[in-house]
Structures are given as structure tokens and as C-alpha cells.
N, C-alpha and C. Protein backbone atom coordinates (compact mmCIF):
# COMPACT_ATOMS: atom_id res chain seq x y z
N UNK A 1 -7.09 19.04 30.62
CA UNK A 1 -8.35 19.22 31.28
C UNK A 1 -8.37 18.39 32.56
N UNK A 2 -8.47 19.15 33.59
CA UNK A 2 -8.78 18.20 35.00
C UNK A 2 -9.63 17.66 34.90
N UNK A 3 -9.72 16.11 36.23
CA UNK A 3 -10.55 15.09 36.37
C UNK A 3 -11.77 16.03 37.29
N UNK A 4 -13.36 15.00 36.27
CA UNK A 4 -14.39 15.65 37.16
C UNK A 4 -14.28 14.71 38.14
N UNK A 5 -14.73 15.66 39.06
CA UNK A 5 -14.62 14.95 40.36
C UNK A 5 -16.20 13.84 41.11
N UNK A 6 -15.91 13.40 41.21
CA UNK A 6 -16.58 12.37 41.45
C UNK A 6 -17.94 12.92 42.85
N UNK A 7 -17.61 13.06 44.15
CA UNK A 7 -18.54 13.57 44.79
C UNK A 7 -18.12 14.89 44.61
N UNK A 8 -19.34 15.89 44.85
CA UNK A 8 -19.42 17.16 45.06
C UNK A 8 -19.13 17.64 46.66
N UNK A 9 -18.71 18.75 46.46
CA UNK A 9 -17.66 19.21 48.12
C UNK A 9 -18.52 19.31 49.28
N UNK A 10 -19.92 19.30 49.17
CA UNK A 10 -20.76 19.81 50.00
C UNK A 10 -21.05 18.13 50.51
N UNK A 11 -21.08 17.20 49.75
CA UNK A 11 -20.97 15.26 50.35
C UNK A 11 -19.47 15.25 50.75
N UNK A 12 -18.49 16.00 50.27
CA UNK A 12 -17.04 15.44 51.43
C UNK A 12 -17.05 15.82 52.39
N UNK A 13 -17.68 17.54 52.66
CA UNK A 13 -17.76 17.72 53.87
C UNK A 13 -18.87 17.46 54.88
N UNK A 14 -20.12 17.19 54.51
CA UNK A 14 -20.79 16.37 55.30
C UNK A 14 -20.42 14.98 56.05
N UNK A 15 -20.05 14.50 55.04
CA UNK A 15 -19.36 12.83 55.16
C UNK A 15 -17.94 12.76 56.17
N UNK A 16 -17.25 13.70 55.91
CA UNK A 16 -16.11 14.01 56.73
C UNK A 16 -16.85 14.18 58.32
N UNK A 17 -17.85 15.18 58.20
CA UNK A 17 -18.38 15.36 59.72
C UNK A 17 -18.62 14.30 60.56
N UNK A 18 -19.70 13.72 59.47
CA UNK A 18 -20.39 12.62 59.97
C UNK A 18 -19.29 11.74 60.66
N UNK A 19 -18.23 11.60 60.27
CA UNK A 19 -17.16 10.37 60.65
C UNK A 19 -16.53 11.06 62.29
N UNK A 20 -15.89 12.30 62.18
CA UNK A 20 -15.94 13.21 63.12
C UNK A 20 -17.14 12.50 64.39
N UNK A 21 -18.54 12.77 63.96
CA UNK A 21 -19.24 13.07 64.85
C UNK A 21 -19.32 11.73 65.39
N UNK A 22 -19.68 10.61 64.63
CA UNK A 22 -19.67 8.92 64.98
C UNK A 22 -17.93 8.87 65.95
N UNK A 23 -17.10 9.56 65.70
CA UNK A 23 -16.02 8.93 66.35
C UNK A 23 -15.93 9.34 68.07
N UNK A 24 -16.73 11.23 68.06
CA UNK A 24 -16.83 11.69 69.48
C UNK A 24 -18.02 10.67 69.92
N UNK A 25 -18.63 10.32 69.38
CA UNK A 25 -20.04 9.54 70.34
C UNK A 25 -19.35 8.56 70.88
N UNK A 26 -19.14 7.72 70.23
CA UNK A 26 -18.04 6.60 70.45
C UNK A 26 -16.36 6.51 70.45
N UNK A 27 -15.77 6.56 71.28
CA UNK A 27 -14.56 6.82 71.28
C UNK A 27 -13.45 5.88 71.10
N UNK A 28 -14.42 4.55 70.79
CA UNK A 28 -13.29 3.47 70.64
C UNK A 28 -13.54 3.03 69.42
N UNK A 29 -14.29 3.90 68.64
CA UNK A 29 -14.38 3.42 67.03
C UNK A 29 -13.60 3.59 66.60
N UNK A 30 -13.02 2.60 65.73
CA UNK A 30 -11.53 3.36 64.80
C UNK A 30 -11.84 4.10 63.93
N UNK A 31 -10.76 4.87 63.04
CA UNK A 31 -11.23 5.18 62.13
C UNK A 31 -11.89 4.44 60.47
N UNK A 32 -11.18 3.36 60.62
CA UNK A 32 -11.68 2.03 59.24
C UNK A 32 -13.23 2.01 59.61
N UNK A 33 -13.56 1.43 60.82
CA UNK A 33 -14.93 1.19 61.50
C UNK A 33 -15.97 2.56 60.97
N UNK A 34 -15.49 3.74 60.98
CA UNK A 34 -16.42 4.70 61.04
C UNK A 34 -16.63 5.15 59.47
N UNK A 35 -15.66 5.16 58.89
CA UNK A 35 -15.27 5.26 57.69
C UNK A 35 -16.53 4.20 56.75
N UNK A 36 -16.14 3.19 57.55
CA UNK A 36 -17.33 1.75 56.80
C UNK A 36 -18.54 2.26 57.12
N UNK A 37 -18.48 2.68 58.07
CA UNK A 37 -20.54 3.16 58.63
C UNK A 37 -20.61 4.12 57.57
N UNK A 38 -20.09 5.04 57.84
CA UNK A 38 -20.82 6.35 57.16
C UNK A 38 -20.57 6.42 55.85
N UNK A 39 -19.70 5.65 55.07
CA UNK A 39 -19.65 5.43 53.92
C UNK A 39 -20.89 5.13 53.00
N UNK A 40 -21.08 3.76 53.68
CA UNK A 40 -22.34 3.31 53.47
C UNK A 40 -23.51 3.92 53.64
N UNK A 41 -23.37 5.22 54.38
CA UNK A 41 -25.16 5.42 54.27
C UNK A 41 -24.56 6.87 53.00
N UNK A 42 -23.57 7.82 53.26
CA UNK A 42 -23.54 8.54 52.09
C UNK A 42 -23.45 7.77 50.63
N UNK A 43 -22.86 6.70 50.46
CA UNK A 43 -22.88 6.71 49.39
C UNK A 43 -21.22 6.52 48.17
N UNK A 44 -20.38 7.09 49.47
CA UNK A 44 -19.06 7.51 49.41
C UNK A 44 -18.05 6.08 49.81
N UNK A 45 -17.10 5.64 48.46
CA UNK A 45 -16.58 4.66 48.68
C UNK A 45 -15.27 5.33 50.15
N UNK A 46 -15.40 3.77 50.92
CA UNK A 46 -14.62 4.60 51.80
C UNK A 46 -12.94 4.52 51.88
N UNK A 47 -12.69 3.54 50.85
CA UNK A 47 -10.94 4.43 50.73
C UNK A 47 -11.43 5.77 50.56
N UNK A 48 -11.68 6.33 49.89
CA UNK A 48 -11.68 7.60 49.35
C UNK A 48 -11.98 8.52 50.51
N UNK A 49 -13.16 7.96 51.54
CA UNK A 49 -13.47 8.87 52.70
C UNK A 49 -12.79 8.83 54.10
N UNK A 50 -11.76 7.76 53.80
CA UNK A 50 -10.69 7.64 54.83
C UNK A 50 -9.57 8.58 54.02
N UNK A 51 -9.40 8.56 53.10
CA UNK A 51 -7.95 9.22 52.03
C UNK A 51 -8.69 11.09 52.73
N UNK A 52 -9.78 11.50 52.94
CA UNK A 52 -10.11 12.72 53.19
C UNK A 52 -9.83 12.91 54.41
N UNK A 53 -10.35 12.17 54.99
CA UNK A 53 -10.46 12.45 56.93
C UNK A 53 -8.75 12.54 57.30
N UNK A 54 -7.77 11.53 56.91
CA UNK A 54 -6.65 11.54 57.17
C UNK A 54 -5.63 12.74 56.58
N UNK A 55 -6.20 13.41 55.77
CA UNK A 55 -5.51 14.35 54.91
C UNK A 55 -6.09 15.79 55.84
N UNK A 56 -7.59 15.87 56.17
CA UNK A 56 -7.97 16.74 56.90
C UNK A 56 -7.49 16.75 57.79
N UNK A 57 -7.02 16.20 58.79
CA UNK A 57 -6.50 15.62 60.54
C UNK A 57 -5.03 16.20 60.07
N UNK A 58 -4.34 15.55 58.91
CA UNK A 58 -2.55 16.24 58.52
C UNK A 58 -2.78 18.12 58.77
N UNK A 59 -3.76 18.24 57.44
CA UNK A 59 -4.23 19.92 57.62
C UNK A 59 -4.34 20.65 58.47
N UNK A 60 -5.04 19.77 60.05
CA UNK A 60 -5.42 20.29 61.19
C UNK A 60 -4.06 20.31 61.90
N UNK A 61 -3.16 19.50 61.29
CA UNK A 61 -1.86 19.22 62.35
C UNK A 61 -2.16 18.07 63.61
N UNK A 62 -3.00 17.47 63.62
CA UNK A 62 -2.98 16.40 63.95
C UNK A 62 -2.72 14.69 63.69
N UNK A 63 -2.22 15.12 62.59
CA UNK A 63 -1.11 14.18 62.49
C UNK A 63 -0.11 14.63 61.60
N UNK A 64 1.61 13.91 61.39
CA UNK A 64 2.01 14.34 60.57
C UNK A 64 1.92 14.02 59.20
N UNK A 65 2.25 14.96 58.51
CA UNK A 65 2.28 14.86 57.10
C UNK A 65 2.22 16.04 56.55
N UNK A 66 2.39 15.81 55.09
CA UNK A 66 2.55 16.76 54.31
C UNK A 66 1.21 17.83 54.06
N UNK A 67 1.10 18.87 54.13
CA UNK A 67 -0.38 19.46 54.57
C UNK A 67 -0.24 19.78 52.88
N UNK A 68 -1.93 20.40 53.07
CA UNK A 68 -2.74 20.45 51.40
C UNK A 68 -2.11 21.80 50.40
N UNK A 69 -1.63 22.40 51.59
CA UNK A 69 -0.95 23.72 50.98
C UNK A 69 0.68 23.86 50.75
N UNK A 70 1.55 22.58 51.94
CA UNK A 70 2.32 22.28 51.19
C UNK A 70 2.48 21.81 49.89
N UNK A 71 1.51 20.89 50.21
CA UNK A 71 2.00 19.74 48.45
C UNK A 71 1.55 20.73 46.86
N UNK A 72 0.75 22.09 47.41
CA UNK A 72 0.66 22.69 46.26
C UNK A 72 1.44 23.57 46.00
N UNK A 73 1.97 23.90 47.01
CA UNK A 73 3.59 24.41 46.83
C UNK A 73 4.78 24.06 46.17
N UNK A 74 4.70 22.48 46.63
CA UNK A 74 5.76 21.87 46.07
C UNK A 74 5.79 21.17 44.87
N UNK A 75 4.87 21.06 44.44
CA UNK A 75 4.42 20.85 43.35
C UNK A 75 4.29 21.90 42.11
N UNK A 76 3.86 23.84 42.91
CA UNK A 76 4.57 24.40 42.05
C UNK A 76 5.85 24.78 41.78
N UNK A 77 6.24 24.64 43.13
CA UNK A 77 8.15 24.72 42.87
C UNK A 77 8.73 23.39 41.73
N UNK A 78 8.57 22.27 42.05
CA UNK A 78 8.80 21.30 41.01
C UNK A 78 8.60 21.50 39.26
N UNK A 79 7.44 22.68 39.56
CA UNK A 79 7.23 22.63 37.86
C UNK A 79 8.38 24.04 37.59
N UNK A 80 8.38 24.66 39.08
CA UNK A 80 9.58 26.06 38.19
C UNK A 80 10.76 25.13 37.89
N UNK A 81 11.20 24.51 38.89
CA UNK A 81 12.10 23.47 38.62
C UNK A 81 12.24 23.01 36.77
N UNK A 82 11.47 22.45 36.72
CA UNK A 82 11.76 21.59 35.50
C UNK A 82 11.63 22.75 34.54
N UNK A 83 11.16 23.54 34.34
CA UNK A 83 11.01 25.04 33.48
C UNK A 83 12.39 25.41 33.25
N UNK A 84 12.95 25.87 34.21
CA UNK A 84 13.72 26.58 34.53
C UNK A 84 15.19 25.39 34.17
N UNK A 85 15.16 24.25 34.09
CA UNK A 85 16.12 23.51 33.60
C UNK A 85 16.09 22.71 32.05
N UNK A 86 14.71 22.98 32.04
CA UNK A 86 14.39 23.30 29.76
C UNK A 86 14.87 24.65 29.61
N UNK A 87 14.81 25.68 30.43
CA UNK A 87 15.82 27.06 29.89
C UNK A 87 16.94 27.12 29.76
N UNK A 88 17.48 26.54 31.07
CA UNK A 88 18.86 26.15 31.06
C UNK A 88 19.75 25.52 29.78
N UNK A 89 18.80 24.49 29.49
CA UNK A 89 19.74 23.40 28.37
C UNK A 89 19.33 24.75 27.30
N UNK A 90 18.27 24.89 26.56
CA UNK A 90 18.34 25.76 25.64
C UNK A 90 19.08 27.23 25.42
N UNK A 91 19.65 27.53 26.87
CA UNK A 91 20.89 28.71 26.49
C UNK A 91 22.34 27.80 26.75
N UNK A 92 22.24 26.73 27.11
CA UNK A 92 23.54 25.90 27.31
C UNK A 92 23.99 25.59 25.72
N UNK A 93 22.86 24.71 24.63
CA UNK A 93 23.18 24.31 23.71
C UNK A 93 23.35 25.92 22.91
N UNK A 94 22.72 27.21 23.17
CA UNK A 94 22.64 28.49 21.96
C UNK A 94 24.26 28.78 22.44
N UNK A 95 24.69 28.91 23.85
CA UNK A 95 25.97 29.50 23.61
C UNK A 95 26.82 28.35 23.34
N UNK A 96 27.26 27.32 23.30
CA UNK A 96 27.87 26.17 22.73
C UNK A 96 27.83 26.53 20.61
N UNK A 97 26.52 27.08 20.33
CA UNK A 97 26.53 27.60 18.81
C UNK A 97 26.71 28.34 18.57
N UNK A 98 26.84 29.72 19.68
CA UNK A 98 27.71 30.80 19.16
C UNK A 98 29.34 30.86 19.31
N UNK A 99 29.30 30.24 20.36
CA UNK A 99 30.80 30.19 20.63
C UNK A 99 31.91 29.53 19.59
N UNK A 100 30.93 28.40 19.03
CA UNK A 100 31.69 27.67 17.83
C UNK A 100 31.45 28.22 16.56
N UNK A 101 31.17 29.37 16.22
CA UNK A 101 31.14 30.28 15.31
C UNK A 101 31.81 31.45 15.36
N UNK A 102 32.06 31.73 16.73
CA UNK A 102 33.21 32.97 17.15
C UNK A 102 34.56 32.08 17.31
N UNK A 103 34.81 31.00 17.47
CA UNK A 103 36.59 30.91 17.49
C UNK A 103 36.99 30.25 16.64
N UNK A 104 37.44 30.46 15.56
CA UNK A 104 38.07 29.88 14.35
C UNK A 104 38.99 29.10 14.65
N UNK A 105 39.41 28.76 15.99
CA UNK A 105 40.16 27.87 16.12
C UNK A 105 39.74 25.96 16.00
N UNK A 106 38.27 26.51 16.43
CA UNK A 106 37.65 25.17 16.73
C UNK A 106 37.27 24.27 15.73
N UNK A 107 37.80 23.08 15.42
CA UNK A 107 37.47 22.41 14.38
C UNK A 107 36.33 21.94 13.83
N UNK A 108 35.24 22.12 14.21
CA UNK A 108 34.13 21.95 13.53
C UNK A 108 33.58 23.39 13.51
């Protein structure tokens, strides 16, 4: 069962704006600085509302990183991955048990 999520999407994306909009007014706010303002009046701890804004900005391609649709990509490739190498061992060990039942040569 997934984690409930803590704010609802309609406070990340407000809160996201808000940081947006405080940063065009002022252009020498950092992002920590704006993050602390608007945190505080949503409500929203602001690791968490800096962990959004910086992940949004990757998304936008403005900065690098791994975007939101990669990592769910790769994350489902990782699980064919590991699937697909529990299949592996389980026809590795079945023909290893047929094979030693077809050659009478083999000592066990």
C-alpha cells in the first residue's frame, strides 16, 4: 500500500508558484530564502518545498537531472530487470534437473 501523502497537489502547486512568483519579484532571492518565506505562510515544511521546485526546474530542463518520467522509467525497467533474472535462475536450476535425469552418465 502506498504512502498517504502528506500535502494535497493543489498546496504543491500553489506553493511551488508562490516560490516562482517571490523569485521573479525579486531576483536576488535564492532559492533556500524563498523556499523559507513561502513555506512558512503555506504551511509546507521547506526541505520538502525545495525537494519540489528543484525537481520541477529538472522537469522543465532547467537544470540537469534525472526528469520525473525518466526515473519512472527506470525504475520500471529495473523491476523487468530483476523479474526477468528470478526467471532466468528458475529455468537455469529446471534444466540443470532435467538434464541430470536424461544422462545416465552423470553421477548423481
Amino acid at each position: 500500500m502506498p504512502a498517504q501523502r502528506k500535502y494535497p497537489p493543489e498546496l504543491r502547486e500553489r506553493a511551488m508558484r508562490l516560490v516562482a512568483e517571490a523569485r521573479k519579484e525579486d531576483p536576488d532571492l535564492s532559492l533556500n530564502a524563498a523556499v523559507g518565506r513561502i513555506g512558512q505562510r503555506t504551511g509546507v515544511n521547506p526541505d520538502t518545498l525545495r525537494g519540489w521546485c528543484k525537481q520541477a526546474a529538472i522537469d522543465a530542463g532547467e537544470r540537469p537531472g534525472t526528469t520525473t518520467s525518466e526515473a519512472a522509467r527506470i525504475k520500471q525497467l529495473e523491476s523487468e530487470v530483476r523479474e526477468l533474472k528470478r526467471a532466468n535462475e528458475i529455468l537455469l536450476a529446471a534444466s540443470s534437473f532435467f538434464a541430470r535425469d536424461l544422462d545416465p552418465r552423470l553421477p548423481w
